[in-house]
C-alpha atoms as a PDB file:
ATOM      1  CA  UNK A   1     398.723 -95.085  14.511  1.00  0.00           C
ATOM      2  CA  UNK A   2     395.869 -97.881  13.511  1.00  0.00           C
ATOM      3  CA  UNK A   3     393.935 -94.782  12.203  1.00  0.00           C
ATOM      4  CA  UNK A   4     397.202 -93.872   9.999  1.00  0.00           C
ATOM      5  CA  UNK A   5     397.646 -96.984   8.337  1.00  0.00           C
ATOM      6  CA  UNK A   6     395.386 -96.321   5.028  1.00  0.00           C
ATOM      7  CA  UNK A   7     397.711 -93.442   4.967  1.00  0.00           C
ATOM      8  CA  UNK A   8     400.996 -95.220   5.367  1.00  0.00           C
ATOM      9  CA  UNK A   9     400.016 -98.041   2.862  1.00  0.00           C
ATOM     10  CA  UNK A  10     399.463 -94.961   0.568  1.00  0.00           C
ATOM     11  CA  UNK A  11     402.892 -93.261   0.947  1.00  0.00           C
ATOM     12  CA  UNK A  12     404.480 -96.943   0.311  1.00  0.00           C
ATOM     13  CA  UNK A  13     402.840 -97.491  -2.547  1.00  0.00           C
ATOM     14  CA  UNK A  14     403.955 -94.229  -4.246  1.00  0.00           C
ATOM     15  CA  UNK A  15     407.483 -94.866  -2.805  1.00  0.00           C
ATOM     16  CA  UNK A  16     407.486 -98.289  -4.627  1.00  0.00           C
ATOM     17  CA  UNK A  17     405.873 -97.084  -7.889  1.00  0.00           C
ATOM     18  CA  UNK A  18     408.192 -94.106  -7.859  1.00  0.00           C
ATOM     19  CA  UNK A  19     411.252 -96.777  -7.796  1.00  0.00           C
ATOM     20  CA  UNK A  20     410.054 -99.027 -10.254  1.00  0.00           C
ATOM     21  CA  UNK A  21     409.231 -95.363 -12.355  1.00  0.00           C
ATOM     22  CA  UNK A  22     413.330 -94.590 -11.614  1.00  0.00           C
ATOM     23  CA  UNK A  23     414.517 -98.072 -13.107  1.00  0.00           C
ATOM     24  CA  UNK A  24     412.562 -97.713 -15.755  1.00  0.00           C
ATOM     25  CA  UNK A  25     413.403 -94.675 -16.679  1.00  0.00           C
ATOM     26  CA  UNK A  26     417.197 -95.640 -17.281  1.00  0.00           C
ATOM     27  CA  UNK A  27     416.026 -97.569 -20.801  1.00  0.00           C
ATOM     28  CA  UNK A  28     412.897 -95.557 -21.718  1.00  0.00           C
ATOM     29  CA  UNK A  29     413.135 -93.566 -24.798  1.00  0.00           C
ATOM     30  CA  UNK A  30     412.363 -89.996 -24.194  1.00  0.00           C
ATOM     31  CA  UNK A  31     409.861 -90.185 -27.046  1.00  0.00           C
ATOM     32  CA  UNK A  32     408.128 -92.841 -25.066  1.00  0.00           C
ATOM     33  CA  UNK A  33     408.128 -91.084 -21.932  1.00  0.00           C
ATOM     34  CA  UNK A  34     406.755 -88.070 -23.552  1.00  0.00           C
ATOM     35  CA  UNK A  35     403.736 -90.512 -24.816  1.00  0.00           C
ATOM     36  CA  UNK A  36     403.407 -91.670 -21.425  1.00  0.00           C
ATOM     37  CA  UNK A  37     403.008 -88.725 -19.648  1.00  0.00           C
ATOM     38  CA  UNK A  38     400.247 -87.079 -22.077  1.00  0.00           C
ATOM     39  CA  UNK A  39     398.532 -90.642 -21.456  1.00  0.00           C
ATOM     40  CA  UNK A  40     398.700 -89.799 -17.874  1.00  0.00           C
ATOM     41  CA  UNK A  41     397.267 -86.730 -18.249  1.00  0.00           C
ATOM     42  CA  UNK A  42     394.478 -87.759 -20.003  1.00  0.00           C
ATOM     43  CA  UNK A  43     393.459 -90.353 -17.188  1.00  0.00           C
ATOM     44  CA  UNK A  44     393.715 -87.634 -15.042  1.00  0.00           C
ATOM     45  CA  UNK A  45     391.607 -85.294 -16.763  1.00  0.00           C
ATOM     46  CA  UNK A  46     388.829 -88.734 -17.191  1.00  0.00           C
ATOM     47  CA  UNK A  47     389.261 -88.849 -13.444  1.00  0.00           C
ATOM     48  CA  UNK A  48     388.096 -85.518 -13.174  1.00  0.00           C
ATOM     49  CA  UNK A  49     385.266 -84.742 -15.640  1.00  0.00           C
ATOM     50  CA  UNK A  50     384.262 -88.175 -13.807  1.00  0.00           C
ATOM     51  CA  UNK A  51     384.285 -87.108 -10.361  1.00  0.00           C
ATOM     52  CA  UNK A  52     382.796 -83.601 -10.764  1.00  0.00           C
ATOM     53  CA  UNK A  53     379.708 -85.672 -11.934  1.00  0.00           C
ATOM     54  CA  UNK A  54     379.253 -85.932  -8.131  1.00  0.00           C
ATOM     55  CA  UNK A  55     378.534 -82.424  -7.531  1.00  0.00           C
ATOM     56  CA  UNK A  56     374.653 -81.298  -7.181  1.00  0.00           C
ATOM     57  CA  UNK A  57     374.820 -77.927  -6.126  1.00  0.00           C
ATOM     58  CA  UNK A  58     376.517 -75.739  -9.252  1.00  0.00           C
ATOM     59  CA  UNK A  59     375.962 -72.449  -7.139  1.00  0.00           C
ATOM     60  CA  UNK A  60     378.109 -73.786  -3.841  1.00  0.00           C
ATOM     61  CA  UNK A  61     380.642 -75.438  -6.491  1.00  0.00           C
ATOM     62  CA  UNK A  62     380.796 -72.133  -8.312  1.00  0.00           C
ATOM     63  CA  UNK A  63     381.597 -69.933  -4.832  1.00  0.00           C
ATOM     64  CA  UNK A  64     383.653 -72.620  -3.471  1.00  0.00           C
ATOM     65  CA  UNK A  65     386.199 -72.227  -5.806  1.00  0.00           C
ATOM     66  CA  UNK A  66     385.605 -68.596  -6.052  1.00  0.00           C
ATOM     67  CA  UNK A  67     386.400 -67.831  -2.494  1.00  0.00           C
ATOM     68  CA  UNK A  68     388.822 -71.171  -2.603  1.00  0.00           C
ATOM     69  CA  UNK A  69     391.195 -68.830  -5.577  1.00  0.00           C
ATOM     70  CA  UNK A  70     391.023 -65.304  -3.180  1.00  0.00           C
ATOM     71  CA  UNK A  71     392.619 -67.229  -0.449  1.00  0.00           C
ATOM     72  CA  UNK A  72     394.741 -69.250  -1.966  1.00  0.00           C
ATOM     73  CA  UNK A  73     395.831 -66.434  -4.446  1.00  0.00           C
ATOM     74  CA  UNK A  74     395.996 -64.117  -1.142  1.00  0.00           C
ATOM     75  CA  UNK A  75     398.154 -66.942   0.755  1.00  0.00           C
ATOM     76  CA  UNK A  76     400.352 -67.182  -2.740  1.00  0.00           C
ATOM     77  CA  UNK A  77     400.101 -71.403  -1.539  1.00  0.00           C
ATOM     78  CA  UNK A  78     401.360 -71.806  -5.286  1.00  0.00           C
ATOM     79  CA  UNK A  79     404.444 -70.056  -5.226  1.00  0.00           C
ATOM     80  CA  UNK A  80     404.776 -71.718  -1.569  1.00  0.00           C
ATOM     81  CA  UNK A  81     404.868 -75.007  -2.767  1.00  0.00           C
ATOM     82  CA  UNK A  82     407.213 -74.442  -5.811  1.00  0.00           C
ATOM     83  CA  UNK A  83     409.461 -73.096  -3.024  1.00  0.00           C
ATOM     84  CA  UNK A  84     409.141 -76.374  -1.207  1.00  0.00           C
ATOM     85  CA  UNK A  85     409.686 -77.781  -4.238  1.00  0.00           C
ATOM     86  CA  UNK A  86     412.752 -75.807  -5.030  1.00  0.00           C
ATOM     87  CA  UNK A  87     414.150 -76.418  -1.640  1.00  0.00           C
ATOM     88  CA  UNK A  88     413.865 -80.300  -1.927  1.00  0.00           C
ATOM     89  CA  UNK A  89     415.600 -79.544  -5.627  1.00  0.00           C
ATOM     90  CA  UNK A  90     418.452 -78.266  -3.980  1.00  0.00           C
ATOM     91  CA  UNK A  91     418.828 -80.704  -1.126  1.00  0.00           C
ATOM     92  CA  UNK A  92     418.137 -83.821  -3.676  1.00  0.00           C
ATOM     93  CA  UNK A  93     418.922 -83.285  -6.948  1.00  0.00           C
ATOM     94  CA  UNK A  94     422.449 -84.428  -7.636  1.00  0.00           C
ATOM     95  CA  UNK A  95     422.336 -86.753 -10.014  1.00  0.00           C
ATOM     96  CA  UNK A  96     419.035 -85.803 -11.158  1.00  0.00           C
ATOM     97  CA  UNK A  97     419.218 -84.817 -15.344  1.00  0.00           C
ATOM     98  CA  UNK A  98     417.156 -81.556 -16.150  1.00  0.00           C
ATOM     99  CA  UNK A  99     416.861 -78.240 -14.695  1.00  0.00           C
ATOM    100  CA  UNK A 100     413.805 -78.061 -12.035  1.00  0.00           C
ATOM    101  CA  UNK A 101     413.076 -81.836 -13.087  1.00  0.00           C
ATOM    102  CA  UNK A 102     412.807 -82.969  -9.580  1.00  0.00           C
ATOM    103  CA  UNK A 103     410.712 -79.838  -8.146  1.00  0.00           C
ATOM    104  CA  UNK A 104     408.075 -80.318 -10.934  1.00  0.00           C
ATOM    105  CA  UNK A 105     407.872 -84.090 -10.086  1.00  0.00           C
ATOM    106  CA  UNK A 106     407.374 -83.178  -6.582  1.00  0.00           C
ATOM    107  CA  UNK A 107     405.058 -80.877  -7.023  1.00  0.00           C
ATOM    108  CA  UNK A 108     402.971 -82.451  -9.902  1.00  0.00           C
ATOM    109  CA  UNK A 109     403.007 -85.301  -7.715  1.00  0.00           C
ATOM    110  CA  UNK A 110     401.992 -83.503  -4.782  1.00  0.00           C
ATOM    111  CA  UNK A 111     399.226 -81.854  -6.181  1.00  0.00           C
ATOM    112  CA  UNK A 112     397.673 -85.288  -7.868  1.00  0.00           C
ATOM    113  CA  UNK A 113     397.851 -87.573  -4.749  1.00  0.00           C
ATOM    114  CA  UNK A 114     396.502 -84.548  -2.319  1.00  0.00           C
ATOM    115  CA  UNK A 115     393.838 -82.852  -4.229  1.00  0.00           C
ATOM    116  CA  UNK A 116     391.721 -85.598  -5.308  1.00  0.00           C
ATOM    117  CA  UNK A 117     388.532 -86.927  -3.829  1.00  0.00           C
ATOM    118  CA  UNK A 118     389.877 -89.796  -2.655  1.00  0.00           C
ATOM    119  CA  UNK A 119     392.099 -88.018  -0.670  1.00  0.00           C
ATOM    120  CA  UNK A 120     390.032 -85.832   1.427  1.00  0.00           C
ATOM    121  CA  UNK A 121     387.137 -88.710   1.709  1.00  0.00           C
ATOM    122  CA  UNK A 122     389.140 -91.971   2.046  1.00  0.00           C
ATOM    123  CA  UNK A 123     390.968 -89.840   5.048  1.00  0.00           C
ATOM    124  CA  UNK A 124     387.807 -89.017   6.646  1.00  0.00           C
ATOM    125  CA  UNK A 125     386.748 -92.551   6.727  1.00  0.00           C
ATOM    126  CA  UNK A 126     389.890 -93.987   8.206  1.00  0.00           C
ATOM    127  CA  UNK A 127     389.304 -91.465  11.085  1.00  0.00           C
ATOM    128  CA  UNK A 128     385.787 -91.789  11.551  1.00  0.00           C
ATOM    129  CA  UNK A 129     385.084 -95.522  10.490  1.00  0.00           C
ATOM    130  CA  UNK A 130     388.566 -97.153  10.879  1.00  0.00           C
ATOM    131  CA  UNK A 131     387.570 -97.772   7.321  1.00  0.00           C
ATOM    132  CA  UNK A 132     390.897 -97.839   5.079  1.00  0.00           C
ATOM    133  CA  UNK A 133     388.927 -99.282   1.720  1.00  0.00           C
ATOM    134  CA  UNK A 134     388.897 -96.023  -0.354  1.00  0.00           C
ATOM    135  CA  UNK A 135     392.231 -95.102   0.754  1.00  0.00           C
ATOM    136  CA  UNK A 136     393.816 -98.729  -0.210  1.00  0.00           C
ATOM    137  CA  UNK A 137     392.139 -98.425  -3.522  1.00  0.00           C
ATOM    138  CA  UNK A 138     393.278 -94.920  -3.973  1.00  0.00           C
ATOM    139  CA  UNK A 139     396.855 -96.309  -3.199  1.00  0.00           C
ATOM    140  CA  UNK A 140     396.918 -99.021  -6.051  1.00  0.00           C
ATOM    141  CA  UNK A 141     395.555 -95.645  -8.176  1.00  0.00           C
ATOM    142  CA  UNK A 142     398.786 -93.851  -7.608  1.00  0.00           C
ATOM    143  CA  UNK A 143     400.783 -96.616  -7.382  1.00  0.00           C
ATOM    144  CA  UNK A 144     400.155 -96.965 -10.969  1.00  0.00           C
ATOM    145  CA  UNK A 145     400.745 -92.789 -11.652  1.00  0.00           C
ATOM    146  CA  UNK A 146     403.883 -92.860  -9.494  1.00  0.00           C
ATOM    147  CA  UNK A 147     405.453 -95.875 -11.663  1.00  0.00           C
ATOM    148  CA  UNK A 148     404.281 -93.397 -14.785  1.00  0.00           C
ATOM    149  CA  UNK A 149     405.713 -90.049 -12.948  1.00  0.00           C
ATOM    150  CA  UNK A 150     408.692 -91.833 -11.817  1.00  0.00           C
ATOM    151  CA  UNK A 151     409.748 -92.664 -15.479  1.00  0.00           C
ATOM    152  CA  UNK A 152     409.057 -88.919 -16.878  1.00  0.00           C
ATOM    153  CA  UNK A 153     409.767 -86.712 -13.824  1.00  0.00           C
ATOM    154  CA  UNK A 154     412.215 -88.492 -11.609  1.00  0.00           C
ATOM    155  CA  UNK A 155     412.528 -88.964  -7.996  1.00  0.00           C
ATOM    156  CA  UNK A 156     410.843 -86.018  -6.997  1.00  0.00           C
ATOM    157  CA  UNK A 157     407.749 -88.384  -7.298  1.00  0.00           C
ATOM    158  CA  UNK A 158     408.916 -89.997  -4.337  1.00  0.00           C
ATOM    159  CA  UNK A 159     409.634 -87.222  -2.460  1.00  0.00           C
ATOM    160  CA  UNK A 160     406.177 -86.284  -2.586  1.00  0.00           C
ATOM    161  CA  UNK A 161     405.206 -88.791   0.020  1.00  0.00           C
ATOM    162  CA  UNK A 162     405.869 -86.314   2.944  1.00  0.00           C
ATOM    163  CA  UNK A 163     403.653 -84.056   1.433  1.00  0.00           C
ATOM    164  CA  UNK A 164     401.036 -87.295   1.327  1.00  0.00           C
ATOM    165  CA  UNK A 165     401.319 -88.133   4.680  1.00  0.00           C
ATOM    166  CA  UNK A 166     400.808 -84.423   6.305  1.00  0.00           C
ATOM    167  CA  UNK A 167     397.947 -84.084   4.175  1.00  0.00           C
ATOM    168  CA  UNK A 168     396.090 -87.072   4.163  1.00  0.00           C
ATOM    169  CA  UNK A 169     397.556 -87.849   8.028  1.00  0.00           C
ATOM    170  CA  UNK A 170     396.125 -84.325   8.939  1.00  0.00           C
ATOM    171  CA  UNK A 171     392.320 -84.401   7.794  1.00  0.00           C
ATOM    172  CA  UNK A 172     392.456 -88.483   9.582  1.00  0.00           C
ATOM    173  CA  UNK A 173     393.329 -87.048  12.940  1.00  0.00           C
ATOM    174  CA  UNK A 174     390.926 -83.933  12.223  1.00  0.00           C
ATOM    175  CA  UNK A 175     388.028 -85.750  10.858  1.00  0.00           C
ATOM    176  CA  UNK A 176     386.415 -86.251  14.344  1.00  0.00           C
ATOM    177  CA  UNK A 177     386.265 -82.237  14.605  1.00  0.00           C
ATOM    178  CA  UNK A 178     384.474 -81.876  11.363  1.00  0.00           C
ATOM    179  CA  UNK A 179     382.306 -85.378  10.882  1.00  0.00           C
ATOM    180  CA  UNK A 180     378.787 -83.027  12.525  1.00  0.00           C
ATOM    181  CA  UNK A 181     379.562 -80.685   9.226  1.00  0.00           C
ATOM    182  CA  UNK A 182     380.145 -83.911   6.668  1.00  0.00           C
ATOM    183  CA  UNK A 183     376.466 -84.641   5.251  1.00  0.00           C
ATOM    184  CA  UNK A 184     376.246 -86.185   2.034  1.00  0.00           C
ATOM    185  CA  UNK A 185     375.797 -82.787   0.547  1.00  0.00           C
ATOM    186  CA  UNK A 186     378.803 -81.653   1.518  1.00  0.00           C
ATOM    187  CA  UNK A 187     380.675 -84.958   0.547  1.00  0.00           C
ATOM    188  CA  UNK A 188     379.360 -84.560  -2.893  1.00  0.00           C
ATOM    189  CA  UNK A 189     380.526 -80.635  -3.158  1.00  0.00           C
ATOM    190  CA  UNK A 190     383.846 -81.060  -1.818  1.00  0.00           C
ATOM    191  CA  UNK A 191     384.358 -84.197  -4.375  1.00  0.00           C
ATOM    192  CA  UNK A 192     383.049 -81.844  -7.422  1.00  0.00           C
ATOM    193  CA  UNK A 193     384.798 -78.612  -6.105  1.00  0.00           C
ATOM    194  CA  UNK A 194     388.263 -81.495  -5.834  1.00  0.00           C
ATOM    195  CA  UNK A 195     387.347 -82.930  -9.263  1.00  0.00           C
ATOM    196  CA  UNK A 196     387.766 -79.730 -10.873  1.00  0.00           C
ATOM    197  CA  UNK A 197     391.230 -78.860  -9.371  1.00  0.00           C
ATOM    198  CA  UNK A 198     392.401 -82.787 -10.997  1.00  0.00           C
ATOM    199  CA  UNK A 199     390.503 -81.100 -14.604  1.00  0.00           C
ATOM    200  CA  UNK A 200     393.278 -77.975 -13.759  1.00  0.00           C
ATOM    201  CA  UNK A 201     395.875 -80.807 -12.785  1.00  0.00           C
ATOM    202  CA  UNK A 202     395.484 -82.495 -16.147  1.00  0.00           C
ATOM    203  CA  UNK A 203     395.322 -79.057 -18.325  1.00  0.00           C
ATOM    204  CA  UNK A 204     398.709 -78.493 -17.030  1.00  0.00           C
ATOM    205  CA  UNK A 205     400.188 -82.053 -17.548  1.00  0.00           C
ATOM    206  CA  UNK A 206     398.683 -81.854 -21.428  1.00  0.00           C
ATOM    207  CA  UNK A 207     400.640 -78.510 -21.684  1.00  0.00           C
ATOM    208  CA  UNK A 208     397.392 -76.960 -22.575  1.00  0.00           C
ATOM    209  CA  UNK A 209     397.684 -74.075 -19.578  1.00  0.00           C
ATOM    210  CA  UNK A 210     399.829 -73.387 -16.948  1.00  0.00           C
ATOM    211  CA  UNK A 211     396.881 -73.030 -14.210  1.00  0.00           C
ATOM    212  CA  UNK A 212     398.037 -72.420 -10.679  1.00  0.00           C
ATOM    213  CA  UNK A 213     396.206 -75.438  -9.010  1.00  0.00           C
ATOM    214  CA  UNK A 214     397.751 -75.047  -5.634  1.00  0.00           C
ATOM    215  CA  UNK A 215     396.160 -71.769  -5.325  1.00  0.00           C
ATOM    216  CA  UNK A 216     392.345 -73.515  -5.556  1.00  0.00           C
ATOM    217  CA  UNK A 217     393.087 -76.216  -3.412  1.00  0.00           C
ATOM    218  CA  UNK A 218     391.433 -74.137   0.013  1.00  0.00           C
ATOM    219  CA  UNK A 219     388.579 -74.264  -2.572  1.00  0.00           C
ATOM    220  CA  UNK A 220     387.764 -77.769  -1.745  1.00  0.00           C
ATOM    221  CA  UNK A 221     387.155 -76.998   2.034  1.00  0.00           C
ATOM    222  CA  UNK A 222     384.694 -74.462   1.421  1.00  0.00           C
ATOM    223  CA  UNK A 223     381.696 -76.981   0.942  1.00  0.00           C
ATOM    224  CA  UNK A 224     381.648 -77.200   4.635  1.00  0.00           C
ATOM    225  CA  UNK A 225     380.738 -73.788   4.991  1.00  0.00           C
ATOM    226  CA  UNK A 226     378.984 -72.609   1.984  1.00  0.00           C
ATOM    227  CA  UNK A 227     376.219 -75.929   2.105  1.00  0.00           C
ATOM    228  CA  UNK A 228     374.922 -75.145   5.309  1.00  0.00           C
ATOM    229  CA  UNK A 229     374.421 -71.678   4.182  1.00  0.00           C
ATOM    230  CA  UNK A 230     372.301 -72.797   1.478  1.00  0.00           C
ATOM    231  CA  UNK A 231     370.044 -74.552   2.589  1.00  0.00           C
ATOM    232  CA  UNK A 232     369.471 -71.656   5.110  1.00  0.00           C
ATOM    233  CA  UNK A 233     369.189 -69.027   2.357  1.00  0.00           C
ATOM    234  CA  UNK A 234     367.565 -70.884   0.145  1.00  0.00           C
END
């Protein structure tokens, strides 16, 4: 559980932004929240263009979310999760004003606090190192987006934080498996391959497209495989 707890304080700390999101949202103009969710997405899309600054390898970036689209367009992981989505709709959403409100919160939520960089690395280092820095800052990061979601998208923000904890819980229990395939080369790839799913992520929140991020996400993963294979090749 000690290896858990960066990922616990995370899933608390959406779970209390998420609230404070809900109260506010009872005497927030909808013209406001409107303004606050396009200012959301444009930190997100800074986050992204940011992070995919990391990357070093354009040809391994390029084929990881090649091959990262074929499966998850063959495993249809985007209509999956707007299932899940619809599912928690139905089981939560009395109350809740707008139809498919609470799915898209849950799943625009889902997809920003899993995809990221900070995810997938901050994990890894809680079940390596026992190191929960990256994850705690990560948490006061979405604290702050869950307060914003909360307000324009409702309490499927909150309900998000099961999909949090599987993820992020999952890769700290499996990090001892793949730590011998984690060099810095791959840490960089998987951030810039991540980075550009959070670009798609903002698109979608801007209303510019209507990108199927889920479907890139086993794009960030392929790193693992596809550095390795450079440097042999090449």
């Amino acid at each position: 559980m000690e290896g858990l707890w960066g990922t616990i304080v995370n899933v608390i700390a959406v779970l209390v932004g998420g609230a404070i999101g809900l109260l506010l949202n009872k005497g927030v103009p909808e013209k406001l929240t409107g303004a606050l969710m396009t200012g959301v997405g444009f930190c997100v899309l800074y986050i992204g263009i940011d992070g995919c600054l990391a990357g070093e390898n354009t040809l391994v970036a390029i084929l990881s979310v090649v091959l990262g689209a074929v499966v998850g367009t063959l495993l249809d992981l985007d209509a999956r999760l707007k299932r899940l989505g619809d599912r928690v709709e139905a089981r939560f959403s009395k109350g809740e004003s707008g139809s498919g409100r609470l799915a898209q919160g849950f799943v625009s939520a889902s997809l920003l606090f899993c995809v990221g960089t900070m995810a997938i690395v901050g994990s890894l280092q809680s079940g390596l190192q026992g190191n929960h820095e990256m994850l705690y800052l990560k948490s006061l990061l979405d604290l702050i987006s869950s307060v914003v979601f909360g307000a324009t998208l409702g309490a499927g923000v909150m309900l998000s934080v099961f999909t949090v904890f599987v993820y992020q819980g999952s890769i700290t229990l499996l990090a001892q498996v793949v730590a011998p395939y984690l060099a810095d080369s791959v840490i960089a790839e998987m951030n810039c391959v991540g980075s550009l799913l959070i670009i798609g992520l903002a698109l979608n929140l801007l209303k510019v497209t209507d990108i199927k991020v889920a479907n890139f996400v086993p794009a960030v993963f392929f790193p693992i495989l596809l550095c390795p294979l450079y440097q042999l090749v090449f």
